[in-house]
N, C-alpha and C. Protein backbone atom coordinates (compact mmCIF):
# COMPACT_ATOMS: atom_id res chain seq x y z
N UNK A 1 -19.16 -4.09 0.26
CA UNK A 1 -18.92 -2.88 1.03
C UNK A 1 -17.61 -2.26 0.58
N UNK A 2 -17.72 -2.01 -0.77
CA UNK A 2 -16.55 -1.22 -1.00
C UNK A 2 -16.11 0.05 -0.74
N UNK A 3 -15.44 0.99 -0.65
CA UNK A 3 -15.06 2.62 -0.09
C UNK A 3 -13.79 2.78 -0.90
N UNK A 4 -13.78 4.12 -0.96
CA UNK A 4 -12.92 4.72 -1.70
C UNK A 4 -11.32 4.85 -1.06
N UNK A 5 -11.24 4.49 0.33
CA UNK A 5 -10.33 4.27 1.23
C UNK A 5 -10.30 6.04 1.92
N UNK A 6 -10.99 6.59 1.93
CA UNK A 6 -10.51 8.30 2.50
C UNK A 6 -10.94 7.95 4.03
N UNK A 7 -11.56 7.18 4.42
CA UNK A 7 -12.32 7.57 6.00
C UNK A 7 -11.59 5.94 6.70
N UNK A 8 -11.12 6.57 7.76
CA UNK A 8 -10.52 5.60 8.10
C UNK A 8 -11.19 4.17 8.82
N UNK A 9 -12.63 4.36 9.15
CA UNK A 9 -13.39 3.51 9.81
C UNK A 9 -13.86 2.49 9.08
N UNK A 10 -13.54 2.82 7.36
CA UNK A 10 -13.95 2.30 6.47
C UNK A 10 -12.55 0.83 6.22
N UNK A 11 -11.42 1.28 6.71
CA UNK A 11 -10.63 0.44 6.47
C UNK A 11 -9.96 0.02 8.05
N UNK A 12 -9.88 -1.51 7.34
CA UNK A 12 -9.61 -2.21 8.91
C UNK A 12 -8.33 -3.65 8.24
N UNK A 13 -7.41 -3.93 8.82
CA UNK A 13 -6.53 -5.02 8.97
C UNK A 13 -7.38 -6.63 8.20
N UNK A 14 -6.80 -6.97 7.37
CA UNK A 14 -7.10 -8.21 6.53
C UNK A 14 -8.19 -7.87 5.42
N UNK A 15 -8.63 -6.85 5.46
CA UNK A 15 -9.33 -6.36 3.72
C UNK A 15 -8.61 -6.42 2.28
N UNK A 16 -8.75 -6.73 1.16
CA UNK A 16 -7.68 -6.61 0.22
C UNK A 16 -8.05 -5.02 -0.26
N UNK A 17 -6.76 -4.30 -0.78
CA UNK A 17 -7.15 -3.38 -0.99
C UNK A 17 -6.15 -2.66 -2.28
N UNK A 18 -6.06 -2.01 -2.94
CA UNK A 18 -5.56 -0.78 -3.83
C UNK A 18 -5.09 -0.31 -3.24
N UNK A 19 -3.47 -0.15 -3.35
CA UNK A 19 -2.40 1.36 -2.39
C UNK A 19 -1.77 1.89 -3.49
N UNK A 20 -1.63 3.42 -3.35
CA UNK A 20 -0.82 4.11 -4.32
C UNK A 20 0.84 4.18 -3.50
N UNK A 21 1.82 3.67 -3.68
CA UNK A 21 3.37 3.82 -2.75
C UNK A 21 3.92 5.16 -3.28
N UNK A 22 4.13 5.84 -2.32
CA UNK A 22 4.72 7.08 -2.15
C UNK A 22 5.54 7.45 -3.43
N UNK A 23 6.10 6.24 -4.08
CA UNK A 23 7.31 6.44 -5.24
C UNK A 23 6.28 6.13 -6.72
N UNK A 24 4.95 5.92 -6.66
CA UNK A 24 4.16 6.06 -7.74
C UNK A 24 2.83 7.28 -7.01
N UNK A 25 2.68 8.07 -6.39
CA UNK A 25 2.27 8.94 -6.62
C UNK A 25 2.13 9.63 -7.90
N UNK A 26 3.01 9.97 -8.90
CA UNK A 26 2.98 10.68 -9.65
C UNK A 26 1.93 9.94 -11.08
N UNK A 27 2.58 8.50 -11.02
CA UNK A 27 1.68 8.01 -12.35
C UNK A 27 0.50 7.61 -11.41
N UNK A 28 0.00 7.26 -10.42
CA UNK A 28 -0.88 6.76 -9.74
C UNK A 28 -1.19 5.34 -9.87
N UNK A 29 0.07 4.70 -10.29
CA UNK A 29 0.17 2.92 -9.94
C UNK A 29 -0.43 2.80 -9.16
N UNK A 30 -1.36 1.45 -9.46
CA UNK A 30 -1.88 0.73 -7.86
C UNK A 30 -1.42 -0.54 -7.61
N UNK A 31 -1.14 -0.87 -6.28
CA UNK A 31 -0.40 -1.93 -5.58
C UNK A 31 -1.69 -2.34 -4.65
N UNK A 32 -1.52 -3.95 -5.01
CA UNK A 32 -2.47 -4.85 -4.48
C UNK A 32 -2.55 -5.19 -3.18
N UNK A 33 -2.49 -5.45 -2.34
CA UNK A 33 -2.27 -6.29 -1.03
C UNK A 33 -3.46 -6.49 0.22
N UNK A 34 -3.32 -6.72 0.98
CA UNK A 34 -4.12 -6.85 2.31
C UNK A 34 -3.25 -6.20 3.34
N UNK A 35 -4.45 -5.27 3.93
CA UNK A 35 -3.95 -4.46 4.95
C UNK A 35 -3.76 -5.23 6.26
N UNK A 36 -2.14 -4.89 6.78
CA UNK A 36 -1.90 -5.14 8.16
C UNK A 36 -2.14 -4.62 8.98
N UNK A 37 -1.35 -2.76 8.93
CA UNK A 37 -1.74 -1.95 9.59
C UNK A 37 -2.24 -0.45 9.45
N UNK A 38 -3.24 -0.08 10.16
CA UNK A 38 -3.06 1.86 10.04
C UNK A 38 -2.22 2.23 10.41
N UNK A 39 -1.69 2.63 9.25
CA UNK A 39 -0.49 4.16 9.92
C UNK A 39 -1.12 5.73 9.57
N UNK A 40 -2.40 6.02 9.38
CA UNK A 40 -3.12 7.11 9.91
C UNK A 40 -4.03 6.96 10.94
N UNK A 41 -4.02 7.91 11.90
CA UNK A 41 -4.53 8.41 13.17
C UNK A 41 -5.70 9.10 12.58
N UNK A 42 -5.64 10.09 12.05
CA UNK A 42 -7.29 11.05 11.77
C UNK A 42 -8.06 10.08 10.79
N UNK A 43 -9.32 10.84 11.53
CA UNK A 43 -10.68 10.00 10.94
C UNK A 43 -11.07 10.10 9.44
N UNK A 44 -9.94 10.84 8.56
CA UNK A 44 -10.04 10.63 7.39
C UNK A 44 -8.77 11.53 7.07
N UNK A 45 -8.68 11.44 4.98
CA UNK A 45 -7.94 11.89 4.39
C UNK A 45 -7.89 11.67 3.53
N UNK A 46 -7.55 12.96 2.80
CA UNK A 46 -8.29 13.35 1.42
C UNK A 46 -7.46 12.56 0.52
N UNK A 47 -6.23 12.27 0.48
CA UNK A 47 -5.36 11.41 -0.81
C UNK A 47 -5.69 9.66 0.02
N UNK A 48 -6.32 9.53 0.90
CA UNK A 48 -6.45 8.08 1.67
C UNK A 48 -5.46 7.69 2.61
N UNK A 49 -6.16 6.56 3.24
CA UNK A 49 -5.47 6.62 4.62
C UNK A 49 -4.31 5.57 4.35
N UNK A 50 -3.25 5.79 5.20
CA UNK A 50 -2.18 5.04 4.90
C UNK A 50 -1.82 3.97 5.56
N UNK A 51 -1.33 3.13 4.66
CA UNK A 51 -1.61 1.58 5.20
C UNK A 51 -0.36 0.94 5.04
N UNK A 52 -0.06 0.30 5.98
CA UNK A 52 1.30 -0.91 5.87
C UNK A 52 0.47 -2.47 5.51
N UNK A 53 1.11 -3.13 4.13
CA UNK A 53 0.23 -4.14 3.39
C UNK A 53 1.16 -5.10 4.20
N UNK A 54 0.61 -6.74 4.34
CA UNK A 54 1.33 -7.58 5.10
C UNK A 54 2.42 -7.97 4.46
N UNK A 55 2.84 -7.21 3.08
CA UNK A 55 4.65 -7.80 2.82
C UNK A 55 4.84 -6.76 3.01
N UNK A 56 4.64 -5.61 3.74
CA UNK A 56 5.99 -4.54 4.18
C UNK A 56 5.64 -3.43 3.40
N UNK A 57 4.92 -3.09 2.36
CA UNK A 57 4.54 -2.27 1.56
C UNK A 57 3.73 -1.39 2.32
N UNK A 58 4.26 0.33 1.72
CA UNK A 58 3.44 1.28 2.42
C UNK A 58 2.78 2.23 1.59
N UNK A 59 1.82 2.74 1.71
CA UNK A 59 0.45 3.34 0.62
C UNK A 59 -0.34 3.92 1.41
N UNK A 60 -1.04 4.80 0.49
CA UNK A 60 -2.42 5.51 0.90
C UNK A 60 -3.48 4.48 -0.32
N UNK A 61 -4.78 4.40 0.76
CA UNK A 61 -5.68 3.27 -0.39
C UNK A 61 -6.31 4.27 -1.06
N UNK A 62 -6.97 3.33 -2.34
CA UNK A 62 -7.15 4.40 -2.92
C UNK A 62 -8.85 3.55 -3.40
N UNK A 63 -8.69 2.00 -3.42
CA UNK A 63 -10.35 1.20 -3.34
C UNK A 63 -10.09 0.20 -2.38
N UNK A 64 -11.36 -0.05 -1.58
CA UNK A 64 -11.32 -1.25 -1.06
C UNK A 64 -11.69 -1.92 -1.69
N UNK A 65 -11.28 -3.37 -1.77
CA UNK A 65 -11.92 -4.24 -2.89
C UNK A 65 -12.44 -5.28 -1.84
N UNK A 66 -12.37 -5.43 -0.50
CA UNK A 66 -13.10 -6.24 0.13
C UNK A 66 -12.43 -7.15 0.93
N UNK A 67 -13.06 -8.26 1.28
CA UNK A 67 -12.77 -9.14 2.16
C UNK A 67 -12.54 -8.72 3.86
N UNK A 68 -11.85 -9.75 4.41
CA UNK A 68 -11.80 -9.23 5.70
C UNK A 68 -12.53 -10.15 6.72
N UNK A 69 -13.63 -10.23 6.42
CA UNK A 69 -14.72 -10.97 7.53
C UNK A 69 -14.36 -12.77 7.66
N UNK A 70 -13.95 -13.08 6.61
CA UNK A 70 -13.71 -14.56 6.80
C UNK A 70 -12.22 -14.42 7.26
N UNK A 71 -11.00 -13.75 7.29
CA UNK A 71 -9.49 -14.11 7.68
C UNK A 71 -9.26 -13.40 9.03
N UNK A 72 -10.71 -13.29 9.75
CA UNK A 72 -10.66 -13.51 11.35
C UNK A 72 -9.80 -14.81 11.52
C-alpha cells in the first residue's frame, strides 16, 4: 500500500517513509525515517504532507514505502 504521501489519510505514525527537509527542497534529497507525527491538518497537499520522523526530523513525504501494521 504504497502512496505518493499528498493525502493525508494515506499517512499515519510508524510507516517508513521518504521526506524532502525544508533545507533540500531545492535538490529534492530524500530522508529516510518513520513517521511520528502529522504536522499537516488538511486532507491533502500538493508538495506532501508534513511529517515529524521519530529522530526529530521535519519533511513533507514524498513515498510511502510501508510498514506500520506490525509496530502497533
Amino acid at each position: 500500500m504504497a502512496g505518493n504521501g499528498k493525502i493525508r489519510s494515506d499517512v499515519k505514525p510508524g510507516l517508513e517513509v521518504d521526506i524532502v527537509l525544508k533545507q533540500d527542497q531545492r535538490t529534492g534529497k530524500l530522508t529516510r525515517g518513520i513517521v511520528k507525527d502529522l504536522l499537516t491538518n488538511s486532507a491533502q497537499h500538493p508538495h506532501g504532507i508534513k511529517v515529524r520522523l521519530t529522530d526529530g526530523q521535519v519533511g513533507r513525504v514524498q513515498h510511502i514505502l510501508g510498514g506500520g501494521d506490525s509496530a502497533e
